[in-house]
C-alpha atoms as a PDB file:
ATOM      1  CA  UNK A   1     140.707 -14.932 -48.802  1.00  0.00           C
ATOM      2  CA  UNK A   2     143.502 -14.212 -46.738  1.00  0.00           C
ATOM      3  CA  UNK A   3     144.840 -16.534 -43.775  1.00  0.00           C
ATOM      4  CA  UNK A   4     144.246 -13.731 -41.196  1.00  0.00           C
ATOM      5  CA  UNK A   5     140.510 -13.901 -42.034  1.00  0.00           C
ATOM      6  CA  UNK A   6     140.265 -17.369 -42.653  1.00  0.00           C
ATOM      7  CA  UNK A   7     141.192 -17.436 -38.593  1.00  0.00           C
ATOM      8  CA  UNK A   8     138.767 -14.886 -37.416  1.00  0.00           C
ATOM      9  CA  UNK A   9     135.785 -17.104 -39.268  1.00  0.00           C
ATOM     10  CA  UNK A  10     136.732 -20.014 -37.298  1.00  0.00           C
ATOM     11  CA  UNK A  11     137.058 -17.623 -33.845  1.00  0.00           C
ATOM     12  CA  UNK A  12     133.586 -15.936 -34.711  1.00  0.00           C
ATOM     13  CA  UNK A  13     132.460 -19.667 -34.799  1.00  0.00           C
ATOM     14  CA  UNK A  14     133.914 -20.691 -32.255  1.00  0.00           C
ATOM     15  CA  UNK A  15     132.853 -17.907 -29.903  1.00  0.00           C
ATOM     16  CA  UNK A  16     129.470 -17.880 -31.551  1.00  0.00           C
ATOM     17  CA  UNK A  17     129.231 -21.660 -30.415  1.00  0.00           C
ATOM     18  CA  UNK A  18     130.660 -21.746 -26.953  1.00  0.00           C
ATOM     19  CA  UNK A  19     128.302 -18.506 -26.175  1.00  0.00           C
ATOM     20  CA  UNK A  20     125.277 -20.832 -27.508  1.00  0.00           C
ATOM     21  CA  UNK A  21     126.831 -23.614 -25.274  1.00  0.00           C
ATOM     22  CA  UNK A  22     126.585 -21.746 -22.541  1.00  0.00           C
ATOM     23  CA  UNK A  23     123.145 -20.130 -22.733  1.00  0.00           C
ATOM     24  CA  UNK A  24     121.476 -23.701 -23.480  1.00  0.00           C
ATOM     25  CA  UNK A  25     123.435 -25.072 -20.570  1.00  0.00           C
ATOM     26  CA  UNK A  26     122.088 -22.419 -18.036  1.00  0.00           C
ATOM     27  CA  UNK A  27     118.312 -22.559 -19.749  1.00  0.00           C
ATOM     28  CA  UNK A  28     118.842 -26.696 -19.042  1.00  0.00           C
ATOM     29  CA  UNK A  29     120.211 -25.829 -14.943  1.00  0.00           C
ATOM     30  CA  UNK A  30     117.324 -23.049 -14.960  1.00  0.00           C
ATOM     31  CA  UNK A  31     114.566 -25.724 -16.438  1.00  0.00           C
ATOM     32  CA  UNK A  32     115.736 -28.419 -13.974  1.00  0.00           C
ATOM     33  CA  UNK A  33     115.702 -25.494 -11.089  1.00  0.00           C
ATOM     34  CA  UNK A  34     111.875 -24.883 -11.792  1.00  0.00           C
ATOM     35  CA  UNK A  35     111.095 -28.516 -11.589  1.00  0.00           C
ATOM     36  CA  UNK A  36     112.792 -28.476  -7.974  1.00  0.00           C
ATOM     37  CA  UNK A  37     111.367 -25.292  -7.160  1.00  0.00           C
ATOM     38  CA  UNK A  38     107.656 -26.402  -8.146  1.00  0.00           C
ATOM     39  CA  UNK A  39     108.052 -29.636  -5.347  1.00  0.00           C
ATOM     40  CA  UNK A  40     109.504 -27.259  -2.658  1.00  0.00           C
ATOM     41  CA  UNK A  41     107.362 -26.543   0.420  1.00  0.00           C
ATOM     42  CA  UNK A  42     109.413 -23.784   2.396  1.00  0.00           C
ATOM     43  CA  UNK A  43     112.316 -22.251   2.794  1.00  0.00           C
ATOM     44  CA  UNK A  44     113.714 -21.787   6.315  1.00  0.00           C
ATOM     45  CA  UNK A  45     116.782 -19.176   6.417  1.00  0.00           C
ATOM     46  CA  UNK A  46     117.938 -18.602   9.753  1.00  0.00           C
ATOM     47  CA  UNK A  47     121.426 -16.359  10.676  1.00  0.00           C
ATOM     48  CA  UNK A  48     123.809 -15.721  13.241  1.00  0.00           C
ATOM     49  CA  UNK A  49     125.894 -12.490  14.280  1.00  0.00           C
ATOM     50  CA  UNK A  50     129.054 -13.498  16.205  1.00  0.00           C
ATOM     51  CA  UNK A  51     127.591 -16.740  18.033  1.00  0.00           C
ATOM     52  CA  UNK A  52     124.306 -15.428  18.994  1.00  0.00           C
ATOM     53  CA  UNK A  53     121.109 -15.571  16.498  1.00  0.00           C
ATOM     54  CA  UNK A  54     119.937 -12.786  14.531  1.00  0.00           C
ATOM     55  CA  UNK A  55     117.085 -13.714  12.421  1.00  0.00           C
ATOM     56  CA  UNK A  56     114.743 -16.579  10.885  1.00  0.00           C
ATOM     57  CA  UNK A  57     112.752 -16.038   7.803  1.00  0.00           C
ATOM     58  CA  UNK A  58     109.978 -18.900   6.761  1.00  0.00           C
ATOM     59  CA  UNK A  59     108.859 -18.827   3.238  1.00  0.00           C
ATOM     60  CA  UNK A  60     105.845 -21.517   3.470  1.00  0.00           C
ATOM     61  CA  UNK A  61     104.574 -22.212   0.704  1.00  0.00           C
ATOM     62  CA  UNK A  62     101.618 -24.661   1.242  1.00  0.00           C
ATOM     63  CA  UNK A  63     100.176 -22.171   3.628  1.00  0.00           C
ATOM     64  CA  UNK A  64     101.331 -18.911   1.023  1.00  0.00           C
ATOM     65  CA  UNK A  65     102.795 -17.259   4.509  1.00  0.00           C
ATOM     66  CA  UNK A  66     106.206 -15.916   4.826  1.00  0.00           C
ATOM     67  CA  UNK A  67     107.169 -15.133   8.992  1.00  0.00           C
ATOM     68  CA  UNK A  68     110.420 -13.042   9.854  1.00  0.00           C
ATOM     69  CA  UNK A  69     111.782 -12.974  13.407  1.00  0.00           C
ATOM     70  CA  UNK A  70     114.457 -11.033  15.174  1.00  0.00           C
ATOM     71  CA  UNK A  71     115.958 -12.032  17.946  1.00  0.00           C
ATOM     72  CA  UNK A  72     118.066  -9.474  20.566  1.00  0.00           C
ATOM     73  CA  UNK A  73     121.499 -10.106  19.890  1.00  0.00           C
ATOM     74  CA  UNK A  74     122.105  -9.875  23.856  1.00  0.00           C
ATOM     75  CA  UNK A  75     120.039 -12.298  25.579  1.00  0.00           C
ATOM     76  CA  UNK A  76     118.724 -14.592  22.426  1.00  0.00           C
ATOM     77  CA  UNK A  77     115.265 -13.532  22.586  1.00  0.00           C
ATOM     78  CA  UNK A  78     112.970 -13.425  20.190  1.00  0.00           C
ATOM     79  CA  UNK A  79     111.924  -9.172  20.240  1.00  0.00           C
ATOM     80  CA  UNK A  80     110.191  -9.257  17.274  1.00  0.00           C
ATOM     81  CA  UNK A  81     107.696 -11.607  14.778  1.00  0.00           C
ATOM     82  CA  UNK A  82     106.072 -10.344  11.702  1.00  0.00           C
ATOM     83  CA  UNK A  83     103.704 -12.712   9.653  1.00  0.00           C
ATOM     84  CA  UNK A  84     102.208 -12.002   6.092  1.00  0.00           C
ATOM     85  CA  UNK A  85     100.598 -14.051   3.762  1.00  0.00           C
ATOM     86  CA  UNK A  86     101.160 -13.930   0.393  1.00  0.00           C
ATOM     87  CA  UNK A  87      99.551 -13.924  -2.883  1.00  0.00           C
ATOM     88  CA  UNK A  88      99.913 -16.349  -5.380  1.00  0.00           C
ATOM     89  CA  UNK A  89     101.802 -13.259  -7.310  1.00  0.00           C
ATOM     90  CA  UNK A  90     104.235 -12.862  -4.977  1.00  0.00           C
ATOM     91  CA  UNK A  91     104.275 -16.620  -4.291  1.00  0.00           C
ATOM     92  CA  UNK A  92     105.303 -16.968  -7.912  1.00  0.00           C
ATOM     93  CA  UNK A  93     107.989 -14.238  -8.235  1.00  0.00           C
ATOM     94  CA  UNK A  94     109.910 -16.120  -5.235  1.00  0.00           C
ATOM     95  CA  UNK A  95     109.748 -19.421  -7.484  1.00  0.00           C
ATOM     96  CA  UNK A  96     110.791 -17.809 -10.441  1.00  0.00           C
ATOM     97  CA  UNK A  97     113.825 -15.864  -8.651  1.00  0.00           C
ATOM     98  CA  UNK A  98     115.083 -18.485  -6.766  1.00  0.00           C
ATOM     99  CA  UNK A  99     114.657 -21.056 -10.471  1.00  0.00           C
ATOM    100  CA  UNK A 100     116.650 -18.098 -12.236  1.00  0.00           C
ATOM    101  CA  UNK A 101     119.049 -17.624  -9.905  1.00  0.00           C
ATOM    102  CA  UNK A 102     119.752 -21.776  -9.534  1.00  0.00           C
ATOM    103  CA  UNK A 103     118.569 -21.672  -5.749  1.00  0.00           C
ATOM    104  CA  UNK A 104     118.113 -25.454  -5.695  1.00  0.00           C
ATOM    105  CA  UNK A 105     121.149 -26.628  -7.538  1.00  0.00           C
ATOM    106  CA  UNK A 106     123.784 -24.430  -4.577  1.00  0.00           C
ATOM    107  CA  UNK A 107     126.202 -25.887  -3.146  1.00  0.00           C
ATOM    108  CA  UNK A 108     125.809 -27.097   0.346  1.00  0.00           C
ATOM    109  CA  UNK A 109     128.640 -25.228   2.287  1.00  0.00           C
ATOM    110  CA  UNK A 110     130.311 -21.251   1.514  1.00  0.00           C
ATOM    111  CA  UNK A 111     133.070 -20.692   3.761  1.00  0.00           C
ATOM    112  CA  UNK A 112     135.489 -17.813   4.330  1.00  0.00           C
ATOM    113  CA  UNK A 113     137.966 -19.605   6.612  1.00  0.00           C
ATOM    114  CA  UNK A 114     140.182 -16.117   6.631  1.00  0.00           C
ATOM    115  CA  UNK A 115     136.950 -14.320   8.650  1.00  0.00           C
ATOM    116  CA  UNK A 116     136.200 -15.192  12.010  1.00  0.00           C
ATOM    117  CA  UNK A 117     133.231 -13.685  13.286  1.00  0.00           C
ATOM    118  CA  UNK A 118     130.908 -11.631  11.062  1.00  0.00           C
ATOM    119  CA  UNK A 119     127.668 -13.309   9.906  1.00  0.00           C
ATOM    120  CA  UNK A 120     126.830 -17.316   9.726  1.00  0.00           C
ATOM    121  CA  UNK A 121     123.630 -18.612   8.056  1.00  0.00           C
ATOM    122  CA  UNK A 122     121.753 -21.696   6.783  1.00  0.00           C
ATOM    123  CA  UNK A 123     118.804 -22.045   4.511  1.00  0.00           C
ATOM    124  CA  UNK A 124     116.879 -25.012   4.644  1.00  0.00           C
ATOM    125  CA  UNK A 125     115.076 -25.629   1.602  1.00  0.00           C
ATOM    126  CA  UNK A 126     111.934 -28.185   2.032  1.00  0.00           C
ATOM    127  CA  UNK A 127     110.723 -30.605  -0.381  1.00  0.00           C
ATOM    128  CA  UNK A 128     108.009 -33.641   0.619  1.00  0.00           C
ATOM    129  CA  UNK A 129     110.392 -35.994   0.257  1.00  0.00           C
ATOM    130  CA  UNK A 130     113.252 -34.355   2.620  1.00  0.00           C
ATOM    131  CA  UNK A 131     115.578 -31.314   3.125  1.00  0.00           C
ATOM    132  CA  UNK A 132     118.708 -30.147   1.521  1.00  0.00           C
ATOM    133  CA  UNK A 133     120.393 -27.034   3.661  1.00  0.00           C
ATOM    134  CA  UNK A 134     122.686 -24.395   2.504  1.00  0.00           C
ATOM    135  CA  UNK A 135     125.459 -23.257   5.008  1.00  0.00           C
ATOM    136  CA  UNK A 136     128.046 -20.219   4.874  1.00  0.00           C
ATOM    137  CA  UNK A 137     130.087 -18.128   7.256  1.00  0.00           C
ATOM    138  CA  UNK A 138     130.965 -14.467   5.475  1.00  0.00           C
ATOM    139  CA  UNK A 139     130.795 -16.111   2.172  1.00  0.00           C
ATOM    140  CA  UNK A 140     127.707 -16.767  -0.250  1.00  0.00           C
ATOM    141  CA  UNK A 141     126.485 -18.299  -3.458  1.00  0.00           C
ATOM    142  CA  UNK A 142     126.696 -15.703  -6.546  1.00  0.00           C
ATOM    143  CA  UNK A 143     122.916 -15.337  -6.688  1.00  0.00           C
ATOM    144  CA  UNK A 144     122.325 -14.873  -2.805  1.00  0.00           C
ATOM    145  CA  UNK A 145     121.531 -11.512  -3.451  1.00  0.00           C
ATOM    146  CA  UNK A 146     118.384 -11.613  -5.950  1.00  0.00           C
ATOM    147  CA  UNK A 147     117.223 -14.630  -3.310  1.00  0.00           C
ATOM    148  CA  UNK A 148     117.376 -13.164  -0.424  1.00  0.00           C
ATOM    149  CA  UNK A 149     115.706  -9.786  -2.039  1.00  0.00           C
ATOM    150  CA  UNK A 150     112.999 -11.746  -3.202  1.00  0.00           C
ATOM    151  CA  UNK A 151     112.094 -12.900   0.128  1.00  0.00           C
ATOM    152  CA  UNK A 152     112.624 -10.226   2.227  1.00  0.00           C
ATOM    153  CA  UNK A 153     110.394  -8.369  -0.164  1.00  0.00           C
ATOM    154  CA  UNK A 154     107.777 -11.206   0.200  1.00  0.00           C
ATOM    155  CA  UNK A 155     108.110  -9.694   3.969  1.00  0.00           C
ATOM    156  CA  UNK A 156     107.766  -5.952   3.278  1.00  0.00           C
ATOM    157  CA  UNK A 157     105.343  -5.999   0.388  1.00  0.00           C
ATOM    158  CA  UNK A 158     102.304  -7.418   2.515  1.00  0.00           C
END
């Protein structure tokens, strides 16, 4: 056997383990996200468009009801309020997202500090014991996305 692929044995290996590495690490992160997601009650995300507020959505999940409100962007009043409940389905494909995409192990702060206006939001995630809140202004967690599809479709579906 030559040196050359004597080396790419030991890369293959080496790739082959850090790739395994990897995958069991995020199966442990998504196991211990489940766990956290199975004791939380409701999710509260609430934004802001330049200083006034925009929205609230409440994913409850003792009372399998998800509420979104608008708000006019003029005069802060609520204009709108739309309530569904939701099946135990749809109650379970928000659990399962939001353990997938690590929802309960974000950070608690995403900040673009070269954006000054634009679009501010928290998400308060409920558990019986407490709350833990997520803030950002114009800058989110990787997995926002797939959460915050997953819940406004929790709104539209019903």
């Amino acid at each position: 056997m030559s040196f050359v692929s004597i080396m790419k044995k030991k890369q293959t290996k080496i790739l082959l383990f850090v790739f395994l590495g990897v995958i069991g690490a995020y199966l442990l992160l998504v196991g211990i996200s489940a766990v956290m997601m199975s004791q939380m009650t409701r999710i509260t995300y609430s934004s802001v468009y330049k200083g006034e507020k925009f929205e609230t959505i409440i994913v409850d999940f003792e009372e399998n009801t998800v509420q979104q409100i608008f708000f006019d962007r003029d005069t802060g009043e609520q204009w709108a309020s739309y309530e569904n409940s939701i099946d135990i389905s749809t109650k379970n494909k928000i659990k399962a997202t939001c353990s997938f995409s690590l929802f309960p192990l974000w950070r608690k702060s995403y900040f673009d500090r070269s954006v000054y206006d634009g679009i501010q939001y928290s998400i308060t995630r409920t558990y019986g014991n407490g709350e833990s809140i997520v803030s950002g202004s114009n800058a989110y967690p990787l997995t926002y996305d797939c959460v915050m599809r997953a819940i406004r479709n929790a709104v539209s579906d019903q």
